[in-house]
Protein backbone atom coordinates (compact mmCIF):
# COMPACT_ATOMS: atom_id res chain seq x y z
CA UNK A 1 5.07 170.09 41.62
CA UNK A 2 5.71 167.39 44.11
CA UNK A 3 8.16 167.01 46.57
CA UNK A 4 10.08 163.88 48.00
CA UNK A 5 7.49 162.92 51.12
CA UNK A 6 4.52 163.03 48.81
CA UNK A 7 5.97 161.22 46.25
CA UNK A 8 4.58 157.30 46.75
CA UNK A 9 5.94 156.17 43.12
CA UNK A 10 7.99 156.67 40.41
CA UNK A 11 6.95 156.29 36.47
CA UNK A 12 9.72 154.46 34.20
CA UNK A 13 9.28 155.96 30.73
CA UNK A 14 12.28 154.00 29.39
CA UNK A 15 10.49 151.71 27.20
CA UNK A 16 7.71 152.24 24.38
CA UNK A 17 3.64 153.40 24.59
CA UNK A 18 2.86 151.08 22.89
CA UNK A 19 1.42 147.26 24.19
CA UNK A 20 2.55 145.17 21.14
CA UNK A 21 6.70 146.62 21.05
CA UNK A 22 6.10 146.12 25.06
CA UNK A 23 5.47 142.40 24.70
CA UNK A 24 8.16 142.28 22.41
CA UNK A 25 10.80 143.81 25.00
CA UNK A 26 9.16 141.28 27.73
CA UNK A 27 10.56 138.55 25.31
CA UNK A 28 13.79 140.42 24.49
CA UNK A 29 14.63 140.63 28.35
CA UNK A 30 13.49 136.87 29.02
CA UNK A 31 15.39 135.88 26.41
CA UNK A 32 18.66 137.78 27.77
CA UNK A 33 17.80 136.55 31.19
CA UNK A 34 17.56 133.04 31.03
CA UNK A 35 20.92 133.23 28.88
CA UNK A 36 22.95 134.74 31.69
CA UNK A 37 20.91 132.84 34.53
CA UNK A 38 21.76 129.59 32.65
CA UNK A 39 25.78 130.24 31.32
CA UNK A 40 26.32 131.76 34.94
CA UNK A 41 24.87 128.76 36.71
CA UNK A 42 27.02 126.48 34.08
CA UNK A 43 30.08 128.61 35.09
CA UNK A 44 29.41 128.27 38.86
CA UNK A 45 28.62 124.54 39.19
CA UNK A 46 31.84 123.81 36.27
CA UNK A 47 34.03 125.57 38.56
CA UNK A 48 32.27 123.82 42.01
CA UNK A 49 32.63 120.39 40.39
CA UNK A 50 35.65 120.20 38.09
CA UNK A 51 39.15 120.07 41.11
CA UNK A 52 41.84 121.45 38.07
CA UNK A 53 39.42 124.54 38.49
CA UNK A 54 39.59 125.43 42.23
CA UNK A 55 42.27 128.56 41.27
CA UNK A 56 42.96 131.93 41.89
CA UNK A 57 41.47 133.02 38.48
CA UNK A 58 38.01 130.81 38.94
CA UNK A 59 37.74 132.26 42.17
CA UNK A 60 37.27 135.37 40.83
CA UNK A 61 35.24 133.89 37.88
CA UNK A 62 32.74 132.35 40.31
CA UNK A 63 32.67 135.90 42.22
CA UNK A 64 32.11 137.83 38.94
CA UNK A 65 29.30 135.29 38.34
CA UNK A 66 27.33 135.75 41.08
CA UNK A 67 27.83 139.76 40.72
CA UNK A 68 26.31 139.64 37.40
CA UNK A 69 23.20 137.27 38.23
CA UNK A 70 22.67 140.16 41.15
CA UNK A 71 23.38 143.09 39.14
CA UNK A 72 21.23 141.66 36.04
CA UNK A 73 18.50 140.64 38.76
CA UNK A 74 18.43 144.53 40.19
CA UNK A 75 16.47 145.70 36.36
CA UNK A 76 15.57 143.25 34.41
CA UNK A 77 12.69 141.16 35.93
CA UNK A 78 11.36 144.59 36.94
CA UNK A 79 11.24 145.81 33.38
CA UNK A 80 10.34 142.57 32.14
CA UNK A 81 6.83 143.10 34.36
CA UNK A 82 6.20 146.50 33.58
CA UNK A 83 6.91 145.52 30.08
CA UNK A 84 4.48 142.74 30.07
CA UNK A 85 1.51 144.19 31.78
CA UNK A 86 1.67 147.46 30.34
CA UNK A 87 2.52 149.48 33.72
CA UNK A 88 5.18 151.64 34.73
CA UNK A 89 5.15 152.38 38.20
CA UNK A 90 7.30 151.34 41.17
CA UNK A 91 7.58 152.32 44.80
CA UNK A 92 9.69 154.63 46.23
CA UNK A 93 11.18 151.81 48.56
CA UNK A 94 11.67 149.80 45.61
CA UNK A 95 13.21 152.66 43.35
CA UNK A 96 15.51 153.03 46.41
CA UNK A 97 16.33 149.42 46.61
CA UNK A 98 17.58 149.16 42.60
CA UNK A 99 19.67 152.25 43.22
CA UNK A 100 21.46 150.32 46.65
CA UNK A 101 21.70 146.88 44.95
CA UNK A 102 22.60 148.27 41.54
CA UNK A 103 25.62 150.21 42.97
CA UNK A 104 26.16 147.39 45.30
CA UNK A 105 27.37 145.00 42.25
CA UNK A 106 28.45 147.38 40.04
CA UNK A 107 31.39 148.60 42.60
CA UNK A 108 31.80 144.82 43.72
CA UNK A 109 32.01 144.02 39.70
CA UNK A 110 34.61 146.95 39.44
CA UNK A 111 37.33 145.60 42.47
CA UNK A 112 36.47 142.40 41.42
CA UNK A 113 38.08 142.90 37.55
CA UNK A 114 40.73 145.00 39.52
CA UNK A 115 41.77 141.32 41.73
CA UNK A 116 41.24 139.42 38.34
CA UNK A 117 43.77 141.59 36.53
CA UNK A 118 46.10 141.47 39.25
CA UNK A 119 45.59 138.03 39.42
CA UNK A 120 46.81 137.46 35.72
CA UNK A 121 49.64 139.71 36.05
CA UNK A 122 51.25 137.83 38.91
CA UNK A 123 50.51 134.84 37.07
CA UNK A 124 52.37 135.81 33.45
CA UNK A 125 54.65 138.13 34.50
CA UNK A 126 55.97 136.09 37.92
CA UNK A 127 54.95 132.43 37.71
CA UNK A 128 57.38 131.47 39.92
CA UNK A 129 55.58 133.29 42.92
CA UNK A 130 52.44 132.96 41.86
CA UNK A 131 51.25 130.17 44.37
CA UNK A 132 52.88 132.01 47.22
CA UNK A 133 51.20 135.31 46.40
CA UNK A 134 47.94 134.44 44.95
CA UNK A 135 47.18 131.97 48.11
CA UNK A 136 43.88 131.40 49.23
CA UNK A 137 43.94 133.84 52.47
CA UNK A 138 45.04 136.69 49.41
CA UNK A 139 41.70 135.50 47.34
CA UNK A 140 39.42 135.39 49.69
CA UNK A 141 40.83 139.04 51.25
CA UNK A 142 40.51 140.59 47.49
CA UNK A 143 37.48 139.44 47.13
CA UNK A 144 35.83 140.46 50.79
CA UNK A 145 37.19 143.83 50.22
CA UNK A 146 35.47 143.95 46.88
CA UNK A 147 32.40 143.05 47.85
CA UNK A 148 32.37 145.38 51.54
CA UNK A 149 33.64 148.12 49.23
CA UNK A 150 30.67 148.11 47.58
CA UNK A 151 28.40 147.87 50.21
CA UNK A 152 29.61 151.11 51.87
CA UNK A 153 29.94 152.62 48.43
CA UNK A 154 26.33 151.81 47.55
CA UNK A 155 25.00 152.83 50.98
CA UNK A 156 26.79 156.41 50.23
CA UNK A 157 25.36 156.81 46.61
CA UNK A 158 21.93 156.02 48.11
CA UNK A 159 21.50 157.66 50.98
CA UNK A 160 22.91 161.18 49.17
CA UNK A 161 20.75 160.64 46.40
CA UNK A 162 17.43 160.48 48.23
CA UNK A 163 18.46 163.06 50.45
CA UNK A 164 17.25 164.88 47.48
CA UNK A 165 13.72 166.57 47.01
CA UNK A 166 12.30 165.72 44.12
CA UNK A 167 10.30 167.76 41.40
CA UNK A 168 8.35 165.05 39.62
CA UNK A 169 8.24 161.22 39.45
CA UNK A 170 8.64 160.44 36.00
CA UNK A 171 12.35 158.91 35.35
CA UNK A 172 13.16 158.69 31.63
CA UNK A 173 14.78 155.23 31.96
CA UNK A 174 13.74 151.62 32.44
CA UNK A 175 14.87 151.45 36.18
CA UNK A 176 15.87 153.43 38.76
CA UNK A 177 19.20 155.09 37.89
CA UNK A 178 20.59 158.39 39.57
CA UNK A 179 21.40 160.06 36.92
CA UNK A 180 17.53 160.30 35.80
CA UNK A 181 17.11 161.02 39.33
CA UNK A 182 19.30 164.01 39.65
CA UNK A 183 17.43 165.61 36.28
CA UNK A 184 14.21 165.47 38.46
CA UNK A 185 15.52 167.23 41.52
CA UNK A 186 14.52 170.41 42.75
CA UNK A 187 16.62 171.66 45.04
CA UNK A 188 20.26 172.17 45.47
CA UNK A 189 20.87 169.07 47.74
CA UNK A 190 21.38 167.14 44.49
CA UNK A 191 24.87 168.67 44.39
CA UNK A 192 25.60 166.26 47.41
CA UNK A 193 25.41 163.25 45.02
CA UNK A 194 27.24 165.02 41.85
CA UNK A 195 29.90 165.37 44.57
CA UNK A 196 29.70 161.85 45.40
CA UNK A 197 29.91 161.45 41.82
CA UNK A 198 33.07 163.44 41.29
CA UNK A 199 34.72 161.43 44.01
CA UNK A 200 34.16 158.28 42.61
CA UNK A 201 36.78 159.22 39.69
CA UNK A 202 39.48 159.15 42.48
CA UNK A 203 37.83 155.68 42.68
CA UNK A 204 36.81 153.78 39.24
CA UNK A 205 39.68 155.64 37.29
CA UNK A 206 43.02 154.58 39.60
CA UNK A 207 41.20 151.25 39.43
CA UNK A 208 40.79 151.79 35.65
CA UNK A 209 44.56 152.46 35.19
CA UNK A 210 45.83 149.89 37.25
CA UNK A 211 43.95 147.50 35.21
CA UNK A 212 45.84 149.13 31.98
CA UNK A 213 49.30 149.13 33.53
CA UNK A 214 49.10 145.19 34.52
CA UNK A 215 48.41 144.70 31.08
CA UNK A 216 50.70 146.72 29.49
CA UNK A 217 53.05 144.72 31.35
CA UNK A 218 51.19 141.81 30.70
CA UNK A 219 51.41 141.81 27.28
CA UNK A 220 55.49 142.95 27.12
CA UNK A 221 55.92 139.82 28.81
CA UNK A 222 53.80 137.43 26.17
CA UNK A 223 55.05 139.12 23.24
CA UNK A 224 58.59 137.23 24.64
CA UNK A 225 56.99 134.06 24.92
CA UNK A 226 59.03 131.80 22.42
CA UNK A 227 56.34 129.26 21.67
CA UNK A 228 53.23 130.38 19.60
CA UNK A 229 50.77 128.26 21.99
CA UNK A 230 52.06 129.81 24.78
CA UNK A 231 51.75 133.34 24.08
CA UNK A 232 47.84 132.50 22.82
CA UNK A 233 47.13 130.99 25.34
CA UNK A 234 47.99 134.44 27.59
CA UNK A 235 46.00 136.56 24.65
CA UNK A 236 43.24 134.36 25.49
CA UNK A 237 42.57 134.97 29.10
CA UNK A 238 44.17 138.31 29.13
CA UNK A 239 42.27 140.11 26.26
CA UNK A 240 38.48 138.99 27.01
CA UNK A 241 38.80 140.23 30.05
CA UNK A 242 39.87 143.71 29.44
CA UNK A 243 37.49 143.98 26.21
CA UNK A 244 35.17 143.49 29.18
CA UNK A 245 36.65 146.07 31.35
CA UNK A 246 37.15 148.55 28.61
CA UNK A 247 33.54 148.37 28.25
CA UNK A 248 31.94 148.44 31.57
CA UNK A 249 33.90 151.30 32.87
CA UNK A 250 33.48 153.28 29.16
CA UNK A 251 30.05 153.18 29.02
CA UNK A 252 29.43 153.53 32.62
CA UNK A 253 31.36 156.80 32.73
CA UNK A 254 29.59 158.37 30.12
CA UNK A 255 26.14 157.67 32.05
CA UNK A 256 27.26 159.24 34.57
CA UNK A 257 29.73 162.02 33.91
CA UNK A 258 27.91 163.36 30.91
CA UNK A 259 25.33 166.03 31.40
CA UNK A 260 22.16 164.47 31.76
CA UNK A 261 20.21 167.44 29.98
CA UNK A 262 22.57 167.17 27.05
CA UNK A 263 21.18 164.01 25.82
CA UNK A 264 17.77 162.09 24.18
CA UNK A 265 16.20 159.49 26.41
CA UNK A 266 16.97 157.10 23.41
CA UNK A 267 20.67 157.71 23.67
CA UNK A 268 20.63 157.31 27.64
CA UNK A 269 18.62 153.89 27.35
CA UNK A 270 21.25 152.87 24.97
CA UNK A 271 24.48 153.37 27.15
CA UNK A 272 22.48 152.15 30.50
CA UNK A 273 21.78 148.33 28.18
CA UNK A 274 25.55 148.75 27.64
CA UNK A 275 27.02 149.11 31.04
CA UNK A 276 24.01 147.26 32.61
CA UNK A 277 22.95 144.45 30.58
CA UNK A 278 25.82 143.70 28.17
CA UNK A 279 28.19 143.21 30.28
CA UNK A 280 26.77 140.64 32.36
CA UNK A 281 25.70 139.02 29.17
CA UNK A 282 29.04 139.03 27.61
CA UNK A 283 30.94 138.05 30.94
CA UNK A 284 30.15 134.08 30.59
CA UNK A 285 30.42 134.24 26.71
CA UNK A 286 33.87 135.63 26.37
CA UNK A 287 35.37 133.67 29.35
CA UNK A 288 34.05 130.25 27.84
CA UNK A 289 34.23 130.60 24.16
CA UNK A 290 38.24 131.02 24.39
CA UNK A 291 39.27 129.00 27.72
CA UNK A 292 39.33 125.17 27.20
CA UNK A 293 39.08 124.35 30.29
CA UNK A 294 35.94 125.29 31.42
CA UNK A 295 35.00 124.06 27.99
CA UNK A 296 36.61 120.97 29.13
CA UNK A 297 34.56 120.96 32.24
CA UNK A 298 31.50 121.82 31.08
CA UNK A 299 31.59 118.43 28.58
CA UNK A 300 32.40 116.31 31.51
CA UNK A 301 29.47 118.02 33.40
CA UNK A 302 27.09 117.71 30.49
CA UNK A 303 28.52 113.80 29.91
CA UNK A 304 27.58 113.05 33.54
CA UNK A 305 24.46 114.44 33.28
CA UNK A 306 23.92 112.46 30.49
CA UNK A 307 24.81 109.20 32.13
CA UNK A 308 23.28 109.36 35.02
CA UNK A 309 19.99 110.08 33.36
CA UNK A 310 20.75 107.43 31.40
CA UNK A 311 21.91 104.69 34.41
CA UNK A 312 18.57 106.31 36.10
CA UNK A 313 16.53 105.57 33.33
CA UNK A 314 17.55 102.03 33.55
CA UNK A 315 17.16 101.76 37.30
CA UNK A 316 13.57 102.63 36.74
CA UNK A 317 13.28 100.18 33.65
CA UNK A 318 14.14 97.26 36.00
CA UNK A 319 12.37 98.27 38.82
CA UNK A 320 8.90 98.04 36.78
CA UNK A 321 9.75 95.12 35.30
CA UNK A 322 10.34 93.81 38.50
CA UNK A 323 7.21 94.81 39.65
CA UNK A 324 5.28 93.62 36.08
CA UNK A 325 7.16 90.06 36.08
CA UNK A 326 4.92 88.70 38.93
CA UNK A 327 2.04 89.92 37.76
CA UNK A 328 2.55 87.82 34.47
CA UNK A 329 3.42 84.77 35.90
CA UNK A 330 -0.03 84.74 38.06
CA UNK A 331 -1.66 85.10 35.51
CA UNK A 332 -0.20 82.53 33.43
């Protein structure tokens, strides 16, 4: 039995004993790393770069972005290292770090969908307002309140979770998540954090069925839409975004309402890759594959890049034959 002040570091037993299915994870994770590093960073410098895109709605895209580059970076280069050497430790500063940062975006990520489905209802259901009530000084107050919302929310999760004593060090999960945490507590002080828990319904859930109402209404109003393009084009910004919704706040509500003892460590690896990993993976996917405009600016990107590599190219062509062309005629 140890307790909380002799405890230096944690063990994550989420992944596999073995070294070979280890590597394999390492390349698994890089793999799903660089793909949401690379489409976020397209989505961000699109958005930056292309004017038709400096809107309400790519506001929020570019804030949901950069939440799920942080909230990716909080596990998975972690677990790609432990995966890759063969280890499984990490500090008790850094456990305590992934719990802040990882609630940090989550919450942000949470407000953040809220604003973005607000954002869409205004925009379908009263177009003719929509410039006067989505204006800038509205964005950029939806989005600071997301983000400081999480901050205090994160610094509350945290600092009532290691309040706790703790029994043992070994968390059954691939980072530092409370839930794991709570099963290892020893004391009654963890019922501090289940109450934290239990108050954060009052929280994700009236958020959660706001998001449903807007598009309940949302979708009354396209089904009226005369023109077949038109009401598409609506299913096609409104529905990726609350597949993604529906999934973030589904699986990350059973991680951590359900009893933690009540499940395999296979089954709670499972739904923490679905509310921690997929969506952040999904995000950039389902909000380029169906909107032609950042489709639209990410050719125009790529066909700049293009021709500028191509116009530098043949800067430095000239340049050395500039500097060759002398040498030639002194010799001749």
């Amino acid at each position: 039995m140890t307790n909380a002040s002799s405890i230096a570091t944690f063990l994550l037993l989420g992944f596999s004993d073995t070294h070979e299915q280890n590597i394999m994870y390492f390349f698994l994770l890089l793999l799903i790393y660089l793909v949401v590093l690379m489409a976020n960073f397209l989505i961000m410098s699109a958005v930056f770069l292309e004017q038709k895109l400096h809107t309400p709605m790519y506001f929020f895209l570019v804030n949901l972005s950069v939440v799920d580059l942080g909230s990716i970076s909080v596990t998975i280069p972690k677990a790609m290292i432990n995966s890759f050497l063969h280890t499984r430790d990490i500090s008790y500063s850094g456990c305590v770090v992934q719990v802040f940062s990882l609630f940090f975006f989550l919450i942000s990520d949470l407000f953040l969908l809220t604003g973005m489905a607000y954002d869409r209802y205004v925009a379908i259901c009263d177009p003719l307002h929509y410039e006067t009530v989505m204006n800038i000084k509205v964005c950029i107050q939806l989005a600071a309140s997301a983000w400081i919302a999480g901050l205090l929310y994160s610094a509350l999760h945290t600092s009532s979770t290691f309040a706790i004593t703790f029994c043992s060090n070994i968390i059954n999960q691939f980072f530092c998540e409370i839930p794991q945490l709570l099963k290892i507590s020893c004391d009654n002080m963890y019922l501090i954090e289940v109450g934290v828990i239990v108050f954060s319904i009052f929280i994700v859930f009236p958020c959660f069925g706001f998001i449903v109402v807007s598009y309940v209404q949302i979708f009354k109003t396209v089904l009226r839409i005369p023109t077949t393009h038109g009401r598409s084009k609506a299913f096609s910004t409104c529905l990726p975004h609350l597949i993604v919704v529906s999934l973030f706040i589904g699986t990350g509500s059973i991680a951590y309402l359900k009893p933690v003892s009540g499940s395999s460590s296979e089954v709670d690896v499972i739904v923490t890759v679905l509310y921690s990993v997929v969506p952040p993976l999904m995000n950039p996917i389902i909000y380029t594959m169906r909107n032609r405009d950042i489709k639209k600016a990410l050719w125009k990107m790529l066909a700049c890049g293009i021709s500028s590599g191509y116009q530098g190219s043949s800067f430095i062509f000239t340049f050395m034959s500039s500097l060759v062309r002398p040498i030639f005629k002194i010799h001749s």
